[in-house]
C-alpha atoms as a PDB file:
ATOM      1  CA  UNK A   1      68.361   4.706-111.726  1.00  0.00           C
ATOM      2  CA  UNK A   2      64.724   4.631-112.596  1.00  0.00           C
ATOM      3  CA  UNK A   3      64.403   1.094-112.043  1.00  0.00           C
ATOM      4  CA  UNK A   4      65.754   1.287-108.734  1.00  0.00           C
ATOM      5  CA  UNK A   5      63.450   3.888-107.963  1.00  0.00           C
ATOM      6  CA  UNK A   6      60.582   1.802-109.548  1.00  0.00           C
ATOM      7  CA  UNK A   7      61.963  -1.336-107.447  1.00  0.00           C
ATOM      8  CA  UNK A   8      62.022   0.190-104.341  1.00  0.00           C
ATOM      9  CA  UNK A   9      58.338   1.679-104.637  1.00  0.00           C
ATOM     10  CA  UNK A  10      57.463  -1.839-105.521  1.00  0.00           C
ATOM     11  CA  UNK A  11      58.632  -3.169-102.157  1.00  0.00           C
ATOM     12  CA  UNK A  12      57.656  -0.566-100.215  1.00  0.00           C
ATOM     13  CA  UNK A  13      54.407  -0.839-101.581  1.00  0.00           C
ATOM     14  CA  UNK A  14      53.812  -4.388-100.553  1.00  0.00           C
ATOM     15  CA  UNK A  15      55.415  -4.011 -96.848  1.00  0.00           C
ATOM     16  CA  UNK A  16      52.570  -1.635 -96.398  1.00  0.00           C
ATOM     17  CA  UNK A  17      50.253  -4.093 -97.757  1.00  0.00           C
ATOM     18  CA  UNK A  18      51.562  -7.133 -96.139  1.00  0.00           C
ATOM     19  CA  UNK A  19      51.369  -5.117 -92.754  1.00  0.00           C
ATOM     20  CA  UNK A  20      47.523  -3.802 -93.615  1.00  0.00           C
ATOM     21  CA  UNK A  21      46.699  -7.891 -94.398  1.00  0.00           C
ATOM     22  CA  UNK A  22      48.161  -8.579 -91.095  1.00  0.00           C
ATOM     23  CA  UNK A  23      46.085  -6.316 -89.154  1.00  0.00           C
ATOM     24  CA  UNK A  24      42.536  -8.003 -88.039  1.00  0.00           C
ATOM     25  CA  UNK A  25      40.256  -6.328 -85.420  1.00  0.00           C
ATOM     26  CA  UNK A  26      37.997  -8.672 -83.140  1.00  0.00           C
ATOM     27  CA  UNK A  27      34.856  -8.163 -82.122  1.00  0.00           C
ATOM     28  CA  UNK A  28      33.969  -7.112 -78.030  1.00  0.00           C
ATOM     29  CA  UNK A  29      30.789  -7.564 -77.018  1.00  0.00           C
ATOM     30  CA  UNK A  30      29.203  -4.777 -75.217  1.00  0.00           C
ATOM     31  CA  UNK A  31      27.695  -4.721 -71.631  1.00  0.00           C
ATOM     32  CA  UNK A  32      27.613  -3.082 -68.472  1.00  0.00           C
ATOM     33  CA  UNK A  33      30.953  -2.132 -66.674  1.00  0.00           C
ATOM     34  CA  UNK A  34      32.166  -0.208 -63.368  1.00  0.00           C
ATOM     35  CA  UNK A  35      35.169   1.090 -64.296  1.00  0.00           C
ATOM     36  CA  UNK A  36      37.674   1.718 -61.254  1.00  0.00           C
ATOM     37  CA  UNK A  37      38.493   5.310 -61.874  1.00  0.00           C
ATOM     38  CA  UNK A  38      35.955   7.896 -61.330  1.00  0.00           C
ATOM     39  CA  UNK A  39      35.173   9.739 -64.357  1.00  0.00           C
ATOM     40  CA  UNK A  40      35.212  13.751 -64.761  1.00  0.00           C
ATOM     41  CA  UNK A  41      31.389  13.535 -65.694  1.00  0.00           C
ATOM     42  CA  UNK A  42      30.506  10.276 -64.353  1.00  0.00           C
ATOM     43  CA  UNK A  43      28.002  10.186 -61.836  1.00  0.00           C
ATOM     44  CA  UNK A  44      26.908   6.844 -61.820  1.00  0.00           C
ATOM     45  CA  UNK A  45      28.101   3.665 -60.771  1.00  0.00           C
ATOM     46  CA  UNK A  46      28.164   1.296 -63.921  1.00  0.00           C
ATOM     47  CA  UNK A  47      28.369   2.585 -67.346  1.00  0.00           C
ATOM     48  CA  UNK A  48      27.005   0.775 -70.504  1.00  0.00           C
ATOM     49  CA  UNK A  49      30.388  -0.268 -73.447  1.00  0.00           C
ATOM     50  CA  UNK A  50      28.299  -0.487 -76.651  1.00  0.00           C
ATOM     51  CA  UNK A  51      29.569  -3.495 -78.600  1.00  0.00           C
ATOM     52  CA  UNK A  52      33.168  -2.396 -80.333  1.00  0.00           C
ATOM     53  CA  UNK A  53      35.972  -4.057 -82.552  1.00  0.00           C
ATOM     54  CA  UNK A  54      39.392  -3.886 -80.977  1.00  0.00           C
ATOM     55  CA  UNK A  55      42.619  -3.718 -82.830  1.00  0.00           C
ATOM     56  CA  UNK A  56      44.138  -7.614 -82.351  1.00  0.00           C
ATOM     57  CA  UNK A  57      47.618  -6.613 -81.324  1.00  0.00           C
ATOM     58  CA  UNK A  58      49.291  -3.731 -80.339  1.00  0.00           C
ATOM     59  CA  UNK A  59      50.901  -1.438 -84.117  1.00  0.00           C
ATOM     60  CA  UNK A  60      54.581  -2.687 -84.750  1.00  0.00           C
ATOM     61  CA  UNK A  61      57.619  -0.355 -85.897  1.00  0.00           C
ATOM     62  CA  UNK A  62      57.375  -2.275 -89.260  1.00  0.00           C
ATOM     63  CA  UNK A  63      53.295  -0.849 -89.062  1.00  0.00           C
ATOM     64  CA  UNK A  64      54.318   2.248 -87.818  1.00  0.00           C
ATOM     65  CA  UNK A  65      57.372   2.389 -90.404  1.00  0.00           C
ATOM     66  CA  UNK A  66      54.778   1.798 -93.424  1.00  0.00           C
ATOM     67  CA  UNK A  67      52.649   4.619 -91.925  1.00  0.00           C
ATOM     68  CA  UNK A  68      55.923   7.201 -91.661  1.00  0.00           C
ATOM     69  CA  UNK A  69      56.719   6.363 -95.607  1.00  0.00           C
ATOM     70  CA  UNK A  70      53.539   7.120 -97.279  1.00  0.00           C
ATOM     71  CA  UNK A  71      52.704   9.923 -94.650  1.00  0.00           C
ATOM     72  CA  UNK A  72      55.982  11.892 -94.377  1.00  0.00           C
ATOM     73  CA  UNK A  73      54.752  14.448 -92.671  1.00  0.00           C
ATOM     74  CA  UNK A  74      54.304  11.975 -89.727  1.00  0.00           C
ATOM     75  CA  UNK A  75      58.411  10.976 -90.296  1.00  0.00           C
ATOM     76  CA  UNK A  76      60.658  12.125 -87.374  1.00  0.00           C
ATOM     77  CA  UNK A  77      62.354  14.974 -89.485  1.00  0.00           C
ATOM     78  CA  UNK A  78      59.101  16.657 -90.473  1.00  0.00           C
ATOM     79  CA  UNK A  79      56.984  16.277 -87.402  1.00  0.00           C
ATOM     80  CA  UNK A  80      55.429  19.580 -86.694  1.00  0.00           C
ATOM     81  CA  UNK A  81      56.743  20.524 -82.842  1.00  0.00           C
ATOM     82  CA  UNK A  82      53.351  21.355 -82.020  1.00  0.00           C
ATOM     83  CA  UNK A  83      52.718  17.241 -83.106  1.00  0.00           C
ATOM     84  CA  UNK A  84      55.472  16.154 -81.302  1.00  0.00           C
ATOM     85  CA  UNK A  85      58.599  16.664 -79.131  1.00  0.00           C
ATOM     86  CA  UNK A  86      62.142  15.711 -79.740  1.00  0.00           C
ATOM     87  CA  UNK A  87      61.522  11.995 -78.585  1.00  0.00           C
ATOM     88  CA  UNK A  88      59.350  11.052 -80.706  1.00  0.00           C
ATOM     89  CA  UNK A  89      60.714   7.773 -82.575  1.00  0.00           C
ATOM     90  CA  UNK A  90      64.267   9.056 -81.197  1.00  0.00           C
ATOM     91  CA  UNK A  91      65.473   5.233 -80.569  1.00  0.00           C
ATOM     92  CA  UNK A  92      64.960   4.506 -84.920  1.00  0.00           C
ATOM     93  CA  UNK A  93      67.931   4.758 -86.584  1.00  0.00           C
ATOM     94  CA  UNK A  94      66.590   7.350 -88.886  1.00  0.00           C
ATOM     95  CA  UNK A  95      63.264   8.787 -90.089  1.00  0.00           C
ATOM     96  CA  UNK A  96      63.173   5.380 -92.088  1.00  0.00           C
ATOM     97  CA  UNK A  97      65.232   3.321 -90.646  1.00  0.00           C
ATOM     98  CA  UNK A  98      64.614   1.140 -87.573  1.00  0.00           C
ATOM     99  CA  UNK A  99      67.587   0.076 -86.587  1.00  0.00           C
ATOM    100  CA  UNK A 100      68.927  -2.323 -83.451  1.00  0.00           C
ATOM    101  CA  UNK A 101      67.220  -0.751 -80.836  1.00  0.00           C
ATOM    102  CA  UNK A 102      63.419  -1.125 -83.044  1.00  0.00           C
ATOM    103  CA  UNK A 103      62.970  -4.516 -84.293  1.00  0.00           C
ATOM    104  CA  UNK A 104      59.950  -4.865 -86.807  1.00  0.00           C
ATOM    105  CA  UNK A 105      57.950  -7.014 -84.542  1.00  0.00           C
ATOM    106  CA  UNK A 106      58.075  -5.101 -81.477  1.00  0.00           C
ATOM    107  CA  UNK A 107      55.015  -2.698 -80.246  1.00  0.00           C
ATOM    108  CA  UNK A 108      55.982   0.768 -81.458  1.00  0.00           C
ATOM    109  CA  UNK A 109      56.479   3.308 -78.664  1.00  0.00           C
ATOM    110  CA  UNK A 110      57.710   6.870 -78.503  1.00  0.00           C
ATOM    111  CA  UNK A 111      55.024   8.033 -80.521  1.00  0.00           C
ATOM    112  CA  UNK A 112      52.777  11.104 -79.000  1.00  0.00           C
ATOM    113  CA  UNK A 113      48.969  10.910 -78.856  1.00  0.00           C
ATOM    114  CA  UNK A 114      48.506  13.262 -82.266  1.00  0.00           C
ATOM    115  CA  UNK A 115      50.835  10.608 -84.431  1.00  0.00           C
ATOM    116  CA  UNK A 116      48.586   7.456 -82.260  1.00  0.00           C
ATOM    117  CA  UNK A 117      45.632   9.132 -83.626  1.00  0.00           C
ATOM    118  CA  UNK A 118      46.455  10.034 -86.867  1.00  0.00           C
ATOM    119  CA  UNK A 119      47.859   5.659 -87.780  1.00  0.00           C
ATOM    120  CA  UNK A 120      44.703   5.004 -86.482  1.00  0.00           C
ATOM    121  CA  UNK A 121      42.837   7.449 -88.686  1.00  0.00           C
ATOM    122  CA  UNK A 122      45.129   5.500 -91.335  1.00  0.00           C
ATOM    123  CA  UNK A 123      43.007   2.039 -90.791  1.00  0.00           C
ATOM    124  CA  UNK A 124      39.652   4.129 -90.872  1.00  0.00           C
ATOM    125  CA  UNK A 125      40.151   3.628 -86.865  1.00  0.00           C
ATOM    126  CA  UNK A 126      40.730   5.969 -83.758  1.00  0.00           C
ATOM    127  CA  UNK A 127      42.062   5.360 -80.389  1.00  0.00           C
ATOM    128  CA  UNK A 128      39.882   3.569 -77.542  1.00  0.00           C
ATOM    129  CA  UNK A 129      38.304   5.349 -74.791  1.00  0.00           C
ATOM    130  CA  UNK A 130      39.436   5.109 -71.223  1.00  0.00           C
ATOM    131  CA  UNK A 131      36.333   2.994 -70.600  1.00  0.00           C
ATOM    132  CA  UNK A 132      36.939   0.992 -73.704  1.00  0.00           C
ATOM    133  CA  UNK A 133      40.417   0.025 -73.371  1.00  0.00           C
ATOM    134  CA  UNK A 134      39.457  -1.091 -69.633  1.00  0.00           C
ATOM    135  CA  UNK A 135      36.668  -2.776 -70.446  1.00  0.00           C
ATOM    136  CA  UNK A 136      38.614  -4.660 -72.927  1.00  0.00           C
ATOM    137  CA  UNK A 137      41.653  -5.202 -70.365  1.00  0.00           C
ATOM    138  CA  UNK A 138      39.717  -7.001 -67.577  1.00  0.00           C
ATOM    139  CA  UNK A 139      39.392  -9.837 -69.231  1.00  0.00           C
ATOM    140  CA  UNK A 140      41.941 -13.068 -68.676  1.00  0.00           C
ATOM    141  CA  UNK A 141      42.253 -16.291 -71.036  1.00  0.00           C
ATOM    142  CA  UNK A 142      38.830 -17.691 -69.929  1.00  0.00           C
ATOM    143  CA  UNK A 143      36.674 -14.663 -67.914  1.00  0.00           C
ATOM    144  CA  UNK A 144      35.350 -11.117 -69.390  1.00  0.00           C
ATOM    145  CA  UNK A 145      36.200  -9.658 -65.471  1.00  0.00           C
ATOM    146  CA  UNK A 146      38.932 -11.151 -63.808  1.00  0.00           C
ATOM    147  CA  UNK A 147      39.697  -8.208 -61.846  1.00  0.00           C
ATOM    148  CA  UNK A 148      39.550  -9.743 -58.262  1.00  0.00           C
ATOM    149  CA  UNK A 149      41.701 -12.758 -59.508  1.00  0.00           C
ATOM    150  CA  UNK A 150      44.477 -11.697 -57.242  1.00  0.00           C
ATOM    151  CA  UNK A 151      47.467 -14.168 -58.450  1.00  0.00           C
ATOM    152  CA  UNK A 152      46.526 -12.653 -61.557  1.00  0.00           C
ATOM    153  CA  UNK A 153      46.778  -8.725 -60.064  1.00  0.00           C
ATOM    154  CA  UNK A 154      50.176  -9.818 -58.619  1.00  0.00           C
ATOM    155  CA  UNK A 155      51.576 -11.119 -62.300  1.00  0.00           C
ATOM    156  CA  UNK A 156      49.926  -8.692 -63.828  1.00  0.00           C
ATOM    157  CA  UNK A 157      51.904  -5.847 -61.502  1.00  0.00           C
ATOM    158  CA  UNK A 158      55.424  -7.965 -62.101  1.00  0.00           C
ATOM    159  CA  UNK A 159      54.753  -7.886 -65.775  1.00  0.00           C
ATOM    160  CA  UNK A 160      54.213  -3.565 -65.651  1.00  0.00           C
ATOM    161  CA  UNK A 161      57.275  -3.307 -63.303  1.00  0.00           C
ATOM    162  CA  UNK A 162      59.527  -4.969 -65.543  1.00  0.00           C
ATOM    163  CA  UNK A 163      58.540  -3.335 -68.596  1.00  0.00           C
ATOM    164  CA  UNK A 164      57.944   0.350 -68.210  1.00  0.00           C
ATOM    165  CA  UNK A 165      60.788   2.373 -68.516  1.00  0.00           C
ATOM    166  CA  UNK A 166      62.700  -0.775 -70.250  1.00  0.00           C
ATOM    167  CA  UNK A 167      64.324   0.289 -73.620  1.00  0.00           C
ATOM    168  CA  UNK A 168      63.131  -2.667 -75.394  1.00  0.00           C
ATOM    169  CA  UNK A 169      59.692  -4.561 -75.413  1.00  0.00           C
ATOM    170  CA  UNK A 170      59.127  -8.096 -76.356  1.00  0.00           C
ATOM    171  CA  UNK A 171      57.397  -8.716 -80.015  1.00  0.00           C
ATOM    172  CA  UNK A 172      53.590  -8.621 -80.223  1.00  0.00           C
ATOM    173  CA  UNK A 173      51.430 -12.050 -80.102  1.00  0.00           C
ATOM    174  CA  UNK A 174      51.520 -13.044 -76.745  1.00  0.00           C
ATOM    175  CA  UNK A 175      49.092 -13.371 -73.821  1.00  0.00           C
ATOM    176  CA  UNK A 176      45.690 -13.529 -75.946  1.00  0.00           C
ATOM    177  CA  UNK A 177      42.863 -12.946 -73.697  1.00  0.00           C
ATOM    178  CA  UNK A 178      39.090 -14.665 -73.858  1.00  0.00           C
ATOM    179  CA  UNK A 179      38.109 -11.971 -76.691  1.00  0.00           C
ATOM    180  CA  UNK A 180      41.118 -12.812 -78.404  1.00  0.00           C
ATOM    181  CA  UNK A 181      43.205  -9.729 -77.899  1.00  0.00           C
ATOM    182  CA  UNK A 182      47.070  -9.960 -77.404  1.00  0.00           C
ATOM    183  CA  UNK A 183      49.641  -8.396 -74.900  1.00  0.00           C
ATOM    184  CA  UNK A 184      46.840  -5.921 -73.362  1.00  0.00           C
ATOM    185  CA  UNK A 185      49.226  -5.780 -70.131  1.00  0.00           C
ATOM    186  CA  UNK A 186      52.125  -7.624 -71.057  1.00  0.00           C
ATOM    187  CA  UNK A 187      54.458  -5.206 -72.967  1.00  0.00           C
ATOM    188  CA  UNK A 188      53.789  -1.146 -72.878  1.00  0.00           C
ATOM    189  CA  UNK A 189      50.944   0.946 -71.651  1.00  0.00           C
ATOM    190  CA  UNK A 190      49.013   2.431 -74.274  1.00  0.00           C
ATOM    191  CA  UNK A 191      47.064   6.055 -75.635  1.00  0.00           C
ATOM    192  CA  UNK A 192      43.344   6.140 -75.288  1.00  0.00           C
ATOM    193  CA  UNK A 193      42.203   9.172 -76.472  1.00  0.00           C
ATOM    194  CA  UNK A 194      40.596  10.702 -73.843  1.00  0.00           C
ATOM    195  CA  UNK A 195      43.557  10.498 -71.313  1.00  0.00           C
ATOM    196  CA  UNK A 196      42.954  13.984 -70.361  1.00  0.00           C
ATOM    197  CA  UNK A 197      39.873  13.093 -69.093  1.00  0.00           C
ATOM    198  CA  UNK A 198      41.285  11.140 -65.971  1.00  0.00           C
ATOM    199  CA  UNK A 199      42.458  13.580 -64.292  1.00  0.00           C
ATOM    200  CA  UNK A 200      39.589  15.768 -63.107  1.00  0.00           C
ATOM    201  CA  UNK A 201      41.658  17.086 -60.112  1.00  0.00           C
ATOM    202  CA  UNK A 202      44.663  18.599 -62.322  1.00  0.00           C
ATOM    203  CA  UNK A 203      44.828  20.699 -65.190  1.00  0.00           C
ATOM    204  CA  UNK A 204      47.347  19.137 -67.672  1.00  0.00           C
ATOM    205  CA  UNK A 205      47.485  22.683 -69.522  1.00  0.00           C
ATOM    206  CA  UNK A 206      49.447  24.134 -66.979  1.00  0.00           C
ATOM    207  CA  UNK A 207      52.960  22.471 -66.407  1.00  0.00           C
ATOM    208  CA  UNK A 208      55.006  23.437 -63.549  1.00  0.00           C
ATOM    209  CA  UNK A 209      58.039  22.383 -62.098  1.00  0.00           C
ATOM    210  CA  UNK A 210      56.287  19.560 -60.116  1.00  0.00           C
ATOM    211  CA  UNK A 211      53.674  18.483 -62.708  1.00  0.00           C
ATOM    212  CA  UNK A 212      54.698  15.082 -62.816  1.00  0.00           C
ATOM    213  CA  UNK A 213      54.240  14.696 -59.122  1.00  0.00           C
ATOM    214  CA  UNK A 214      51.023  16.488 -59.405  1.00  0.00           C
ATOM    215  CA  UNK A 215      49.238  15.005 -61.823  1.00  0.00           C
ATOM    216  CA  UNK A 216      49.902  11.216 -60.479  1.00  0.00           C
ATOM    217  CA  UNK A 217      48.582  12.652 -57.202  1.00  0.00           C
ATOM    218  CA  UNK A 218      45.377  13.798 -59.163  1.00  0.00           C
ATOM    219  CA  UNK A 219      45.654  10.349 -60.844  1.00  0.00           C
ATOM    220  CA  UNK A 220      45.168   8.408 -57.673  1.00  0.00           C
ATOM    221  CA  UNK A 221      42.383  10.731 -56.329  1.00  0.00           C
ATOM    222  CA  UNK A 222      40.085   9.648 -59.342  1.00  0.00           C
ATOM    223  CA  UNK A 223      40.532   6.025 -58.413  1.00  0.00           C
ATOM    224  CA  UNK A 224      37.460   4.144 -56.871  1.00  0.00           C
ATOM    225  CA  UNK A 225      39.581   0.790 -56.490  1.00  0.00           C
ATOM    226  CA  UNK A 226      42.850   1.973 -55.189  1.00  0.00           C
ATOM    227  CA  UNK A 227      43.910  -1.427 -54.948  1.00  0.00           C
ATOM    228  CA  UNK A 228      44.148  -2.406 -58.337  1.00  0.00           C
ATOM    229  CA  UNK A 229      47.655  -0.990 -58.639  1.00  0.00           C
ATOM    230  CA  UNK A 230      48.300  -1.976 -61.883  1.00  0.00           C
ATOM    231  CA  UNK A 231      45.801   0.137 -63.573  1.00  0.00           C
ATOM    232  CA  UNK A 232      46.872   3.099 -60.957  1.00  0.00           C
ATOM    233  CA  UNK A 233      50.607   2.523 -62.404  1.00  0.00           C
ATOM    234  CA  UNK A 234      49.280   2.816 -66.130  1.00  0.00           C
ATOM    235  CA  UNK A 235      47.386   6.120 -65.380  1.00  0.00           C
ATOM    236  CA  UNK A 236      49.562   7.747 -63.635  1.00  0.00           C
ATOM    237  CA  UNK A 237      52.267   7.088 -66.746  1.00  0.00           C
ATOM    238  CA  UNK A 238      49.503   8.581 -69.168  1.00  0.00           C
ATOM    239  CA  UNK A 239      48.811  11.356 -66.530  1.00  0.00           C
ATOM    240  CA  UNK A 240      52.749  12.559 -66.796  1.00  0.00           C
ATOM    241  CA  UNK A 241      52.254  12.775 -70.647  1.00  0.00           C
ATOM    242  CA  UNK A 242      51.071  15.987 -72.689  1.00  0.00           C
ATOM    243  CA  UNK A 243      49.523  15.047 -76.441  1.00  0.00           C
ATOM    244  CA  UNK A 244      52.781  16.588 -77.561  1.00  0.00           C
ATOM    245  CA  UNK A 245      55.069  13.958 -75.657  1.00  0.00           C
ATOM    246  CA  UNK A 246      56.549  10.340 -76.243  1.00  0.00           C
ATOM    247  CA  UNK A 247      57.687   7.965 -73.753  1.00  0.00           C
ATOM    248  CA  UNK A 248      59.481   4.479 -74.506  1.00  0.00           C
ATOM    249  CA  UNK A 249      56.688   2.709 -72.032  1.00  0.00           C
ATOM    250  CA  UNK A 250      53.293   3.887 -74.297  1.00  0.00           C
ATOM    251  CA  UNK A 251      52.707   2.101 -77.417  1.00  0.00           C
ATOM    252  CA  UNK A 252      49.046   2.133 -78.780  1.00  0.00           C
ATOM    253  CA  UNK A 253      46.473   0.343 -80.163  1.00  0.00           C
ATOM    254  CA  UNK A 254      43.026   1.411 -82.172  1.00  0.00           C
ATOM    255  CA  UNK A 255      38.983   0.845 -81.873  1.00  0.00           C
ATOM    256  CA  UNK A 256      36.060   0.838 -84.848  1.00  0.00           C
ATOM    257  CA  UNK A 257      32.722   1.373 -84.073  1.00  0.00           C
ATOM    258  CA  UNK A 258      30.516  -1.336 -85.066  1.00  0.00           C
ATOM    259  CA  UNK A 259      29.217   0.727 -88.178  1.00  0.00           C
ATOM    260  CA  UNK A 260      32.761   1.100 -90.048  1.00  0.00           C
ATOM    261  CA  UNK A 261      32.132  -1.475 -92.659  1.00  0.00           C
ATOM    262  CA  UNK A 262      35.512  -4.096 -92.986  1.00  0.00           C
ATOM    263  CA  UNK A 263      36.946  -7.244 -91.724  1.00  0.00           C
ATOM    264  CA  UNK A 264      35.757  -8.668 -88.064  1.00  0.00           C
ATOM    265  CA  UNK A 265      36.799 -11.167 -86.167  1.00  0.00           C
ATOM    266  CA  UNK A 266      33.790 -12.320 -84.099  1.00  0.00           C
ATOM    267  CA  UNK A 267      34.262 -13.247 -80.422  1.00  0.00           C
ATOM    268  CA  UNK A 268      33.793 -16.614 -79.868  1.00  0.00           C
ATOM    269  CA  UNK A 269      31.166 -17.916 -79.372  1.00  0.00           C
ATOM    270  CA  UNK A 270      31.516 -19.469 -76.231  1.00  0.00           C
ATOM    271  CA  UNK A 271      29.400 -18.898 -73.217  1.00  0.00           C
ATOM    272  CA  UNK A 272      32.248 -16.527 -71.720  1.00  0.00           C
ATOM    273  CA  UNK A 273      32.232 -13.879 -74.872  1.00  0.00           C
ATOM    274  CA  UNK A 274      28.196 -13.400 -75.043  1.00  0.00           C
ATOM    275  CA  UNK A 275      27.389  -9.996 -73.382  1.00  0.00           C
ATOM    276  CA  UNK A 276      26.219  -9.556 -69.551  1.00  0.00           C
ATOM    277  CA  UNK A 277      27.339  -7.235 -66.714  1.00  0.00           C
ATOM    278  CA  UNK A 278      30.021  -7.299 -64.830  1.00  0.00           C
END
């Protein structure tokens, strides 16, 4: 029995390393940004993004599953219920098990905001702002802002429709944009970790029978650009969610400061990646 148990260690051990060597974050050059929701505390027009590393790709069940085995309090069964609600990681087989409906290479989702934030502490990382995660999302395959590219609003809208609420999402590595970055629209919506924030005309501490309804209302109220419909759709999913909750359309991804000292993958170095407004 004990070299079974010695075995199995052994592999577990190097699925958590293969998925930590697997995990790069790239380099976004900071600049100023006008974000198209209006800030709680924002009173001014363009904000300044200090220069910040960006997870690659979105974390994967097989990440996620790594995570669960050497944290267990993080593992379905042993979730504190102030940490999490009943569906979080509900579509795995088992607290350690994936199973059909969680392939390895898919974007993890039905994880709540605590269990987002705590992976990320795992990679000496935390969750992007709101402005971060934006910043990071306006950029297409060649451009740092491609907001007003409207054939690429209308894909970008069919892509969201299609996905959220869908059971499954497609494997990570697709869709890299001019930083670099995969699938930042293509397969869930993700935590930032001020989501809260967003909402400065609802009070997501006080639930009702109509919350939902409510707080997308108070969602679309902060908006500057209430065209951009895509970003409208992604807040109003986050606005629906307490810290507690999971939904099978948020995944996550983390952020580093530009003083954590590891691995970076530089922007290019191309005229598009080198820092100005926008």
């Amino acid at each position: 029995m004990r070299p079974r148990l010695l075995l199995l260690a052994a592999a577990l051990s190097l699925a958590a390393t293969c998925a930590l060597a697997d995990t790069r974050y790239i380099e976004v050059p900071g600049g100023s940004f006008r974000s198209a929701i209006k800030l709680a505390d924002d009173t001014k027009d363009r904000l300044v993004v200090a220069t910040f590393r960006v997870r690659e790709k979105l974390v994967t069940n097989a990440e996620f599953l790594a995570f669960v085995r050497g944290e267990s309090r993080w593992r379905r069964n042993r979730v504190a219920t102030l940490f999490a609600t009943p569906g979080y990681l509900s579509h795995w087989s088992g607290p350690l098990t994936l199973g059909p409906d969680a392939a390895p290479d898919e974007p993890v989702t039905g994880v709540s905001w605590f269990a987002a934030r705590a992976y990320c502490a795992s990679e000496q990382a935390r969750l992007p702002k709101w402005i971060e995660w934006e910043y990071a999302a306006a950029a297409d395959e060649k451009h740092r802002d491609a907001r007003n590219d409207t054939v690429r609003q209308a894909r970008l809208l069919a892509n969201l429709m299609a996905t959220f609420g869908s059971p499954r999402v497609t494997p990570v590595r697709q869709h890299a944009n001019v930083y670099g970055l995969l699938d930042m629209h293509a397969l869930t919506g993700e935590w930032v970790d001020d989501y809260a924030a967003l909402f400065a005309n609802t009070d997501t501490r006080n639930p009702g029978e109509n919350s939902e309804l409510g707080l997308c209302g108070g969602a679309a109220l902060a908006f500057i650009d209430r065209t951009d419909y895509t970003l409208m759709m992604r807040v109003a999913a986050l606005s629906a969610l307490k810290p507690a909750d999971s939904s099978r359309s948020v995944g996550f991804r983390c952020v580093k400061d530009m003083n954590i000292d590891n691995e970076v993958v530089p922007c290019s170095a191309s005229a598009s990646c080198s820092a100005h407004s926008y």
